[in-house]
N, C-alpha and C. Protein backbone atom coordinates (compact mmCIF):
# COMPACT_ATOMS: atom_id res chain seq x y z
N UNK A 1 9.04 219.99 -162.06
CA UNK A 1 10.04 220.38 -161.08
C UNK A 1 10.32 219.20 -160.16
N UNK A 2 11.77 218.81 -159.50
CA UNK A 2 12.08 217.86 -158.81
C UNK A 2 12.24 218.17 -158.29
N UNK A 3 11.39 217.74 -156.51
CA UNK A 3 11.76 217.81 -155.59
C UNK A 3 12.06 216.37 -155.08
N UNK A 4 12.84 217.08 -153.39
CA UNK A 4 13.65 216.05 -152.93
C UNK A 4 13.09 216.16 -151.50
N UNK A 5 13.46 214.54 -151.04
CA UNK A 5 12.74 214.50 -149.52
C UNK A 5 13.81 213.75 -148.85
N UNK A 6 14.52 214.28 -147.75
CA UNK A 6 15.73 213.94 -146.88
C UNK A 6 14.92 212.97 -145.53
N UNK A 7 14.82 211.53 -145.08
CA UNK A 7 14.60 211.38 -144.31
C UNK A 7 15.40 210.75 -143.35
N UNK A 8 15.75 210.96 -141.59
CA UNK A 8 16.71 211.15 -141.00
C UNK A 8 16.45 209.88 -140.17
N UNK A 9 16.94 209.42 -140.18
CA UNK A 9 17.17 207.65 -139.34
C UNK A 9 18.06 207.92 -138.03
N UNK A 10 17.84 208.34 -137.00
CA UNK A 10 19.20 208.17 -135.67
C UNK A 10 19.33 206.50 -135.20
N UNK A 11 18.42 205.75 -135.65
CA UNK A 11 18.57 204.40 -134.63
C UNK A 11 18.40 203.30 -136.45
N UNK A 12 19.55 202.96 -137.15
CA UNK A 12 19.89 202.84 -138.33
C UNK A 12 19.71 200.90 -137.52
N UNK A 13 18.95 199.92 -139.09
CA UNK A 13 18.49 198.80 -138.32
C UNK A 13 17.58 198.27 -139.97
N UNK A 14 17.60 197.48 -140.07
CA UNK A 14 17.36 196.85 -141.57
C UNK A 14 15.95 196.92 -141.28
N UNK A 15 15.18 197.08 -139.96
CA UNK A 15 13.70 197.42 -139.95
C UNK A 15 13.58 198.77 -140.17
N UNK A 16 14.47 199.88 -139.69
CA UNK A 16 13.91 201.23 -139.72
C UNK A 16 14.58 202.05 -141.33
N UNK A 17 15.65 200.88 -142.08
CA UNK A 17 15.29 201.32 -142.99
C UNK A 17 14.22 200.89 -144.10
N UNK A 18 14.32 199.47 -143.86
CA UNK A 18 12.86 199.29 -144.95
C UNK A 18 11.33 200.17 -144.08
N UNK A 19 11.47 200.47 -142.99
CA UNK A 19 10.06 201.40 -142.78
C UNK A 19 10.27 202.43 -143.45
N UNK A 20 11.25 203.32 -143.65
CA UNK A 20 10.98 204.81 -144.25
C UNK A 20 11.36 204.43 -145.95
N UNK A 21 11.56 203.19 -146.40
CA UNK A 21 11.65 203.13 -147.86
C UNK A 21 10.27 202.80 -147.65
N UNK A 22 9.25 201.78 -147.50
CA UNK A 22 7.98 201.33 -147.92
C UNK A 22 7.18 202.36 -147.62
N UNK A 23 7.52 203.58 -146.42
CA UNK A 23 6.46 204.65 -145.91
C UNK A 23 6.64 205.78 -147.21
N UNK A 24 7.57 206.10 -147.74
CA UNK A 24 7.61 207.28 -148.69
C UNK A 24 7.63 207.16 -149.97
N UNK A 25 7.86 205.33 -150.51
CA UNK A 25 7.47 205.04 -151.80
C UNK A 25 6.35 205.15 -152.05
N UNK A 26 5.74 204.90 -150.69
CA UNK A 26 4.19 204.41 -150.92
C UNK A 26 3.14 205.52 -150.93
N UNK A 27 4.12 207.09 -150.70
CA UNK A 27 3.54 207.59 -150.72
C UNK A 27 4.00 208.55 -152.30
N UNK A 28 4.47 208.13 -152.93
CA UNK A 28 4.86 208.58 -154.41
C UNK A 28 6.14 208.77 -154.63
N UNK A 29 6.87 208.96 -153.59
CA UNK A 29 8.05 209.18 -153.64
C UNK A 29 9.36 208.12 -154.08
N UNK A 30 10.37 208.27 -154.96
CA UNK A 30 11.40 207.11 -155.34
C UNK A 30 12.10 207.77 -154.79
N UNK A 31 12.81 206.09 -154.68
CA UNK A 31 14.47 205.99 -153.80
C UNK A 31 15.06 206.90 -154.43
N UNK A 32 16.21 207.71 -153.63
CA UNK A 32 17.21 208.00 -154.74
C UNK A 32 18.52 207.92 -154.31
N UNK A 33 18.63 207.64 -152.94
CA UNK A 33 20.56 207.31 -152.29
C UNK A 33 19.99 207.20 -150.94
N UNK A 34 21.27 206.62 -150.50
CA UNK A 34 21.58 206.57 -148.89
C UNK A 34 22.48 207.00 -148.74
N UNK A 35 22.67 207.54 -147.62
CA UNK A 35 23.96 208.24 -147.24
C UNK A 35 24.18 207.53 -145.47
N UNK A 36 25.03 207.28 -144.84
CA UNK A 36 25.29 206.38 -143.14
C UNK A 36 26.75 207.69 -142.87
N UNK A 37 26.40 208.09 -141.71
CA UNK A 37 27.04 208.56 -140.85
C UNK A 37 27.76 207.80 -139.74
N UNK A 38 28.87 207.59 -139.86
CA UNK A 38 29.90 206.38 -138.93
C UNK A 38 30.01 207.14 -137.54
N UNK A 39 30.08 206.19 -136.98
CA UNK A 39 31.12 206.92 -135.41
C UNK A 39 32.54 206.40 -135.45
N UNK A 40 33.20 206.84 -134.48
CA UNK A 40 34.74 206.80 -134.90
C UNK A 40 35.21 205.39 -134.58
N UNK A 41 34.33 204.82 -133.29
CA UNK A 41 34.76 203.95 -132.37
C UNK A 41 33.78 202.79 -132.75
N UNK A 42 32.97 202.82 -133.88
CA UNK A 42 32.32 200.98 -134.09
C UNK A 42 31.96 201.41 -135.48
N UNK A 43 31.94 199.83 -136.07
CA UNK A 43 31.62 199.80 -137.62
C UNK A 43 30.34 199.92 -137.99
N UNK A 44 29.67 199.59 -137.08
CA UNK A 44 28.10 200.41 -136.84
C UNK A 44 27.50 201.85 -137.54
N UNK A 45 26.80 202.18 -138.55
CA UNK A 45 26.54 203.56 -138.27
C UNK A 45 25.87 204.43 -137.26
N UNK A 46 25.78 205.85 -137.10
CA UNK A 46 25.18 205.99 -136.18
C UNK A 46 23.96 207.13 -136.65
N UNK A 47 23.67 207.32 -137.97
CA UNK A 47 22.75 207.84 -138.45
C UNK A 47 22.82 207.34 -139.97
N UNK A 48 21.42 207.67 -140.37
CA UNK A 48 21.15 207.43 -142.40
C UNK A 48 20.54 208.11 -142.53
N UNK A 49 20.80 208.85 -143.76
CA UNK A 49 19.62 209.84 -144.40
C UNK A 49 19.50 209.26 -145.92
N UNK A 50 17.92 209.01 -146.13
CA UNK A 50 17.74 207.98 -147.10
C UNK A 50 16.75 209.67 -147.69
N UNK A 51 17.41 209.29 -149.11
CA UNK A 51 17.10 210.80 -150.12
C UNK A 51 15.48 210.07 -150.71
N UNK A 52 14.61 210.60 -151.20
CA UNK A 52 13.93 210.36 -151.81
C UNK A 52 13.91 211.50 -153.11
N UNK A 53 13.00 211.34 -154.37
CA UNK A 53 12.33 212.39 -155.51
C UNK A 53 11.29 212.35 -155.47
N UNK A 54 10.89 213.10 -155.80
CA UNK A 54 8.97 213.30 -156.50
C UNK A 54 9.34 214.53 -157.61
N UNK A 55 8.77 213.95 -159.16
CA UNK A 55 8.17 214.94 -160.05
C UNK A 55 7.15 215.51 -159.50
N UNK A 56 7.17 216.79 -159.23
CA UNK A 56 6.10 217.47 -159.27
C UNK A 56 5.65 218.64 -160.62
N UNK A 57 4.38 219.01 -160.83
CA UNK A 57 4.33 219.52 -162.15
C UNK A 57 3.77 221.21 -161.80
């Protein structure tokens, strides 16, 4: 069975996303997308939700 693990970034930053990729690979879990939430007024995002999988049996 595949499950999925949604983790929620509000302060989006090339450190806080390699922390929650190296924290949930490392804990068995693979990448599986990013998704960035824009604001209207900067090219900035202002949230990421980085998907992870795990086979579980």
């Amino acid at each position: 069975m595949l499950q999925y693990k949604v983790v929620e970034l509000s302060h989006v930053s090339e450190d806080t996303i390699e922390e929650a990729l190296n924290e949930w690979t490392r804990k068995g879990w693979k990448f599986d997308a990013m998704q960035f939430a824009m604001r209207d007024a900067s090219k900035r995002p202002a949230m990421a939700f980085v998907v992870f999988t795990k086979e579980e049996n």
